[in-house]
Protein backbone atom coordinates (compact mmCIF):
# COMPACT_ATOMS: atom_id res chain seq x y z
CA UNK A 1 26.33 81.85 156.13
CA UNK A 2 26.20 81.36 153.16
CA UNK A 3 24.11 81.41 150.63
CA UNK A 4 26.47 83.99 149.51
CA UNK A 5 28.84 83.33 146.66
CA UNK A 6 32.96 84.09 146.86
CA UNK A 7 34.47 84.25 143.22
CA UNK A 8 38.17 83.59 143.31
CA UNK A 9 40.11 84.03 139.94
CA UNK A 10 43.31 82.23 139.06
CA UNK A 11 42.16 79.55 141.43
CA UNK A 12 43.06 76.26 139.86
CA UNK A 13 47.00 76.60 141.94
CA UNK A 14 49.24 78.66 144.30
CA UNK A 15 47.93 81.49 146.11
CA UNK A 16 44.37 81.62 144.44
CA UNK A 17 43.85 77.90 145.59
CA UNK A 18 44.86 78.46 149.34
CA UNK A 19 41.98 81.79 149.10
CA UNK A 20 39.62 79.03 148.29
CA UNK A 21 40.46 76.45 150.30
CA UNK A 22 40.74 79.14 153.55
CA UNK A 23 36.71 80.57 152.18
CA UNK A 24 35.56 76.96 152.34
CA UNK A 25 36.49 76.36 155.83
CA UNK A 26 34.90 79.59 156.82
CA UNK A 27 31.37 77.80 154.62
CA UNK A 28 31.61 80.48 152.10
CA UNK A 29 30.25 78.51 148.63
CA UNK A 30 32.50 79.29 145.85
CA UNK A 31 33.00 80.15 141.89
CA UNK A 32 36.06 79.66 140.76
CA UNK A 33 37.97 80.86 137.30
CA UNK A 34 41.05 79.65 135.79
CA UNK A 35 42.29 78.98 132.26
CA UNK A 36 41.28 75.83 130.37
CA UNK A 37 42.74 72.65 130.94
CA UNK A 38 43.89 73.45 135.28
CA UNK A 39 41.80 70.49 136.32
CA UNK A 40 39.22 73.25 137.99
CA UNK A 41 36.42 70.53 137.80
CA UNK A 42 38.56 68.27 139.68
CA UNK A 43 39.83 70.75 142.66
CA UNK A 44 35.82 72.09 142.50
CA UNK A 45 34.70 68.62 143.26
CA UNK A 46 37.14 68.04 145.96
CA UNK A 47 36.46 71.66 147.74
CA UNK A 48 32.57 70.70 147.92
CA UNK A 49 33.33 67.43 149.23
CA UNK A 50 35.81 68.26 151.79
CA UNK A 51 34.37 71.24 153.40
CA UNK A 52 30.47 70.71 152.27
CA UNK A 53 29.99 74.20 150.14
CA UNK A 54 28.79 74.75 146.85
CA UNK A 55 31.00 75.35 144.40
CA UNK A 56 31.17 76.22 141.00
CA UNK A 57 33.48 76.84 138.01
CA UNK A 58 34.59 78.82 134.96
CA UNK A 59 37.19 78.13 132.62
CA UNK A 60 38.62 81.04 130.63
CA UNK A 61 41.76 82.86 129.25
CA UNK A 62 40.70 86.60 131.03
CA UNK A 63 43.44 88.51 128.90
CA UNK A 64 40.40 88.53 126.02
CA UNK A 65 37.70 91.40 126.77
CA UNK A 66 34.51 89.29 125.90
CA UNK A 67 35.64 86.37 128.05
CA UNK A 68 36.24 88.61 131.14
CA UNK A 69 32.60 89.84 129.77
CA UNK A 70 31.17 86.31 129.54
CA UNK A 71 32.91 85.30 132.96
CA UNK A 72 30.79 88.46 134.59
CA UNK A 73 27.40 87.62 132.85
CA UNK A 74 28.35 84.25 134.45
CA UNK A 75 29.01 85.31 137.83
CA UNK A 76 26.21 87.44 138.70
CA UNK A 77 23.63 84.91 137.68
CA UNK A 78 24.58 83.87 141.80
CA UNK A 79 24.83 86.50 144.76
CA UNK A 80 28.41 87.46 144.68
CA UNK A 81 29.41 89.23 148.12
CA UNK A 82 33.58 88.01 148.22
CA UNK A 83 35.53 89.42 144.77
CA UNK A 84 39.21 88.29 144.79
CA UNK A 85 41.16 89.25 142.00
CA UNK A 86 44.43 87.14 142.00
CA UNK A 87 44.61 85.98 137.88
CA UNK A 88 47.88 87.44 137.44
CA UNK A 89 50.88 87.24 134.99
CA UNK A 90 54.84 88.41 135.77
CA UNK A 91 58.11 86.98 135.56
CA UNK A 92 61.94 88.45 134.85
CA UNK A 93 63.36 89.06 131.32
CA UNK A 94 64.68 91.32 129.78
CA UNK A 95 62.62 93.87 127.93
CA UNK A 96 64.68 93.67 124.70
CA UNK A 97 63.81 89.65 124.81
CA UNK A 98 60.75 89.61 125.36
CA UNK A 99 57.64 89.62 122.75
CA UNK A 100 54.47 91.91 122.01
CA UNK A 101 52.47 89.31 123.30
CA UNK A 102 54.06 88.32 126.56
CA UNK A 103 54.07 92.39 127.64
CA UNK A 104 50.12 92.57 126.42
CA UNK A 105 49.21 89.01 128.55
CA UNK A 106 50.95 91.37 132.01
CA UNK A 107 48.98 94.18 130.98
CA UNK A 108 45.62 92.65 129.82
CA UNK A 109 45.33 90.08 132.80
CA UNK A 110 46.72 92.31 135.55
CA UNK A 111 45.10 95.27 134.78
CA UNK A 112 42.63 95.30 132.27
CA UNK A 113 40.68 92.38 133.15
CA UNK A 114 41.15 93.44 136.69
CA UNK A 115 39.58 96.98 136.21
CA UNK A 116 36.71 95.21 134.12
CA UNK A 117 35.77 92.57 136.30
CA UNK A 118 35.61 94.85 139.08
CA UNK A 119 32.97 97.30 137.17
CA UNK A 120 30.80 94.61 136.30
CA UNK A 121 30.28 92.69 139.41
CA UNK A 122 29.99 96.16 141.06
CA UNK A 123 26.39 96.26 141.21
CA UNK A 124 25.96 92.52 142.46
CA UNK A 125 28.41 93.15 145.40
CA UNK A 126 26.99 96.39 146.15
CA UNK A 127 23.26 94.89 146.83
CA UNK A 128 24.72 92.38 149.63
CA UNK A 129 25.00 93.91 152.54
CA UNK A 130 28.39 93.55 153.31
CA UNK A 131 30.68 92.80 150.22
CA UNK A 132 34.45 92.68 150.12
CA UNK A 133 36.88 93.16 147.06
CA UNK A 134 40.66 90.97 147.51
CA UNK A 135 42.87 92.72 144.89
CA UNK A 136 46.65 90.51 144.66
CA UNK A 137 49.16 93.06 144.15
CA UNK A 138 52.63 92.33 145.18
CA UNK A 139 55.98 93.69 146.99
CA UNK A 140 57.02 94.46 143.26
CA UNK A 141 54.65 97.39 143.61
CA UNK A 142 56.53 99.23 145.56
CA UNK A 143 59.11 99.76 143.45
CA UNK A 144 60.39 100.23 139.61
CA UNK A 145 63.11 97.96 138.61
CA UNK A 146 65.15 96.78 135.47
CA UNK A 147 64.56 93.30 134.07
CA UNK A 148 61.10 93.36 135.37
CA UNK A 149 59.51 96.80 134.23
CA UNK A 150 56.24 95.61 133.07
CA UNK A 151 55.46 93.68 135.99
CA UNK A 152 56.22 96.36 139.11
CA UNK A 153 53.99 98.95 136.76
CA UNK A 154 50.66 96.51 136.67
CA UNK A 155 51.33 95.88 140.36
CA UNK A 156 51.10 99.45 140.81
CA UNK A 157 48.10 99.96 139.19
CA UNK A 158 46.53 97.32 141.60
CA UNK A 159 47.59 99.60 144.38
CA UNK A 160 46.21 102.97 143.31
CA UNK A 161 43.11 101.32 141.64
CA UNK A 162 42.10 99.69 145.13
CA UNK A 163 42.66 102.40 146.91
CA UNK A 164 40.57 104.73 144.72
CA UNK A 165 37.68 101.86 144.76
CA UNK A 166 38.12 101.76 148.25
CA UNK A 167 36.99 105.54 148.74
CA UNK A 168 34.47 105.38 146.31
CA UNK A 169 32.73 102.45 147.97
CA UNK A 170 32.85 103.35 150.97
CA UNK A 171 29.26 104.40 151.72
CA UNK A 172 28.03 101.67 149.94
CA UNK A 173 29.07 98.76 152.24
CA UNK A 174 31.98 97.29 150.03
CA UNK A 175 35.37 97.19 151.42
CA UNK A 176 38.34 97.22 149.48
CA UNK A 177 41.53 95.40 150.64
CA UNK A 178 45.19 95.10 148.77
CA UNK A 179 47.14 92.10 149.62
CA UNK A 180 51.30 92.30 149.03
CA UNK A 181 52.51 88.99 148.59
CA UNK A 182 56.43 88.20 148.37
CA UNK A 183 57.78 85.93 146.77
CA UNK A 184 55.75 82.47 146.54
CA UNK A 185 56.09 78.89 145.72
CA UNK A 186 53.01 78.46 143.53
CA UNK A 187 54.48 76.18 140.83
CA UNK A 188 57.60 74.44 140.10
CA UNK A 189 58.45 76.92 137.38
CA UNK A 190 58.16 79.91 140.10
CA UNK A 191 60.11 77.64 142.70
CA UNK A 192 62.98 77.08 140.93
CA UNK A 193 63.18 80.67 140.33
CA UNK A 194 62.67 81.48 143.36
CA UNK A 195 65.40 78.85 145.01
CA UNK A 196 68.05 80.48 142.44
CA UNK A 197 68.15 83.37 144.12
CA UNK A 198 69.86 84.79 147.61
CA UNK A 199 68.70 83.25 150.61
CA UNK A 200 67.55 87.00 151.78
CA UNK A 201 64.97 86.36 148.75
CA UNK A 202 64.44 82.70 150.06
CA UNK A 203 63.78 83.87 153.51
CA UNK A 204 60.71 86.30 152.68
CA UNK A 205 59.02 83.02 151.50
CA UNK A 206 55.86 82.54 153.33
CA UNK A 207 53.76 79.87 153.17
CA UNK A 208 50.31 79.85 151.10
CA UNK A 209 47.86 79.08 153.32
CA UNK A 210 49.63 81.08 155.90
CA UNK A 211 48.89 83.83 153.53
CA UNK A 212 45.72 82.52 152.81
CA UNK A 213 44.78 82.72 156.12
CA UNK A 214 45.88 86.51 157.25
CA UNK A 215 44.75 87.84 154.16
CA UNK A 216 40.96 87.02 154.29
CA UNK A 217 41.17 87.56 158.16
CA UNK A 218 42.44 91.07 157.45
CA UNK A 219 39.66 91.80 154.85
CA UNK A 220 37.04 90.10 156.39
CA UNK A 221 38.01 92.84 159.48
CA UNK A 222 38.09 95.73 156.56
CA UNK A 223 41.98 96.58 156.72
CA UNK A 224 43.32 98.81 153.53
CA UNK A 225 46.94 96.66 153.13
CA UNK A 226 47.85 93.26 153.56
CA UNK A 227 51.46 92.28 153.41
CA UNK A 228 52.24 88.94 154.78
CA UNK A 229 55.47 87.84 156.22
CA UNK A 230 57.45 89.77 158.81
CA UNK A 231 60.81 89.91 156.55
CA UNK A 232 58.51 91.46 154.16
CA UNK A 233 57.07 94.17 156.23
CA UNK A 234 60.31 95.13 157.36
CA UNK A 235 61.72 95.37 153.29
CA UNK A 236 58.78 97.37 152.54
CA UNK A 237 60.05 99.84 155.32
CA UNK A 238 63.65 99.67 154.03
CA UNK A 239 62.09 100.38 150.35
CA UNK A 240 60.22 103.12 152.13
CA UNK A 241 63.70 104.78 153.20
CA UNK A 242 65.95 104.01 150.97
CA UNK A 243 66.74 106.52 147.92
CA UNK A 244 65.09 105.68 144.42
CA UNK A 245 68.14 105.19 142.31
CA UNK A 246 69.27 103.27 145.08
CA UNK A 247 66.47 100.97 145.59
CA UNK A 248 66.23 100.76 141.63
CA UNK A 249 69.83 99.84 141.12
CA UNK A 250 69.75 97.18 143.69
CA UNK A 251 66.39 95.38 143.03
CA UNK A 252 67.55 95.33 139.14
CA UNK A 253 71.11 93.65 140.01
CA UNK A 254 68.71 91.13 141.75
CA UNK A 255 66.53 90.78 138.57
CA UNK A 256 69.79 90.69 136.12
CA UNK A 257 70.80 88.02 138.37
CA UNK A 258 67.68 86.17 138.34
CA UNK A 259 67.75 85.88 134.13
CA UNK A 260 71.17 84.94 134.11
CA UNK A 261 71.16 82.37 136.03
């Protein structure tokens, strides 16, 4: 195929990793983004030499305007027909706790840098003649809870954002898909959270390049919503029924739990 360029953010680990990995097999050549200092030259050097694509890097901390700016003056030097947008920042405290800074790095890097990327590599992805945008949102989105406000909120935004993208573009050959991971094992600091919590969290664990795999199928085959894992499409429909104070009180026990433990 491919002359054609995929550009993966937060690809250095977890989730954004497997995406490359599963883009390489299917000979799509690659730029990849992370923050400094994630051994991206390394895991770009191993990518072209495993599966035989081209691939590329860019180090940078997205949560700054001109780097996401920089990153996009970057990118469309090459012809960019894959966007994934999976740099992303979360985790459980409680609001009191936490600083300024640590509720701007959620917002800036889940959102903003998001929404901006998006815009500028709009034009690039619109001249190919079929282009696909991978926005990670996350089974947070589809609800609020306590000990995690900031978090659900950007994951939200993910969701309507996509989906307005996904109407506007729709003439224009550019498909739009959402993908709604659970929970993941994408470092150790995420996996020991994760194991500390009830084994009905444990068991919606899927495995990254089983998610990998379904969610660039899916979007290569233009589908709206991704959410991988049978346990978790079957809590999304329980979400879906169940009250909202109800929902809310029972996801933030989960959370409280979580921080205390």
């Amino acid at each position: 195929m491919k002359n054609n360029f995929a550009l993966i953010t937060g690809a250095s680990q977890g989730l954004g990793l497997a995406l490359a990995e599963e883009l390489a097999k299917r000979k799509y050549n690659l730029l990849l983004v992370s923050l400094p200092n994630e051994n991206l030259s390394t895991t770009a050097d191993e990518i072209e030499n495993i599966f035989g694509v081209t691939v590329k890097y860019f180090e940078t901390d997205m949560t700054e305007k001109s780097n996401v700016i920089a990153l996009s003056e970057w990118a469309n030097a090459y012809d960019v027909s894959v966007l994934i947008n999976n740099a992303g920042s979360g985790g459980s405290k409680q609001i009191t706790e936490v600083s300024l800074g640590y509720i701007e790095k959620i917002i800036q890097l889940n959102v903003t840098s998001t929404a901006l990327l998006t815009k500028l590599l709009l034009p690039n992805l619109i001249e190919s003649n079929n282009s696909y945008i991978m926005n990670v949102s996350s089974m947070a989105a589809f609800s609020p809870m306590g000990y995690k406000t900031v978090y659900p909120a950007s994951k939200k935004f993910i969701d309507h954002f996509s989906m307005g993208l996904r109407e506007e573009l729709k003439e224009k050959n550019v498909s739009v898909t959402v993908i709604y991971p659970g929970p993941m094992k994408t470092n150790e600091e995420v996996t020991s959270r994760i194991e500390s919590q009830s084994k009905f969290v444990n068991l919606g664990v899927v495995e990254l390049d089983e998610i990998a795999e379904m969610s660039i199928s899916k979007m290569f085959k233009g589908k709206r919503r991704v959410i991988p894992g049978r346990l978790n499409r079957i809590s999304k429909f329980i979400l879906d029924v169940l009250p909202l104070n109800t929902k809310i009180k029972m996801l933030s026990n989960a959370m409280k739990k979580e921080i205390q433990a």
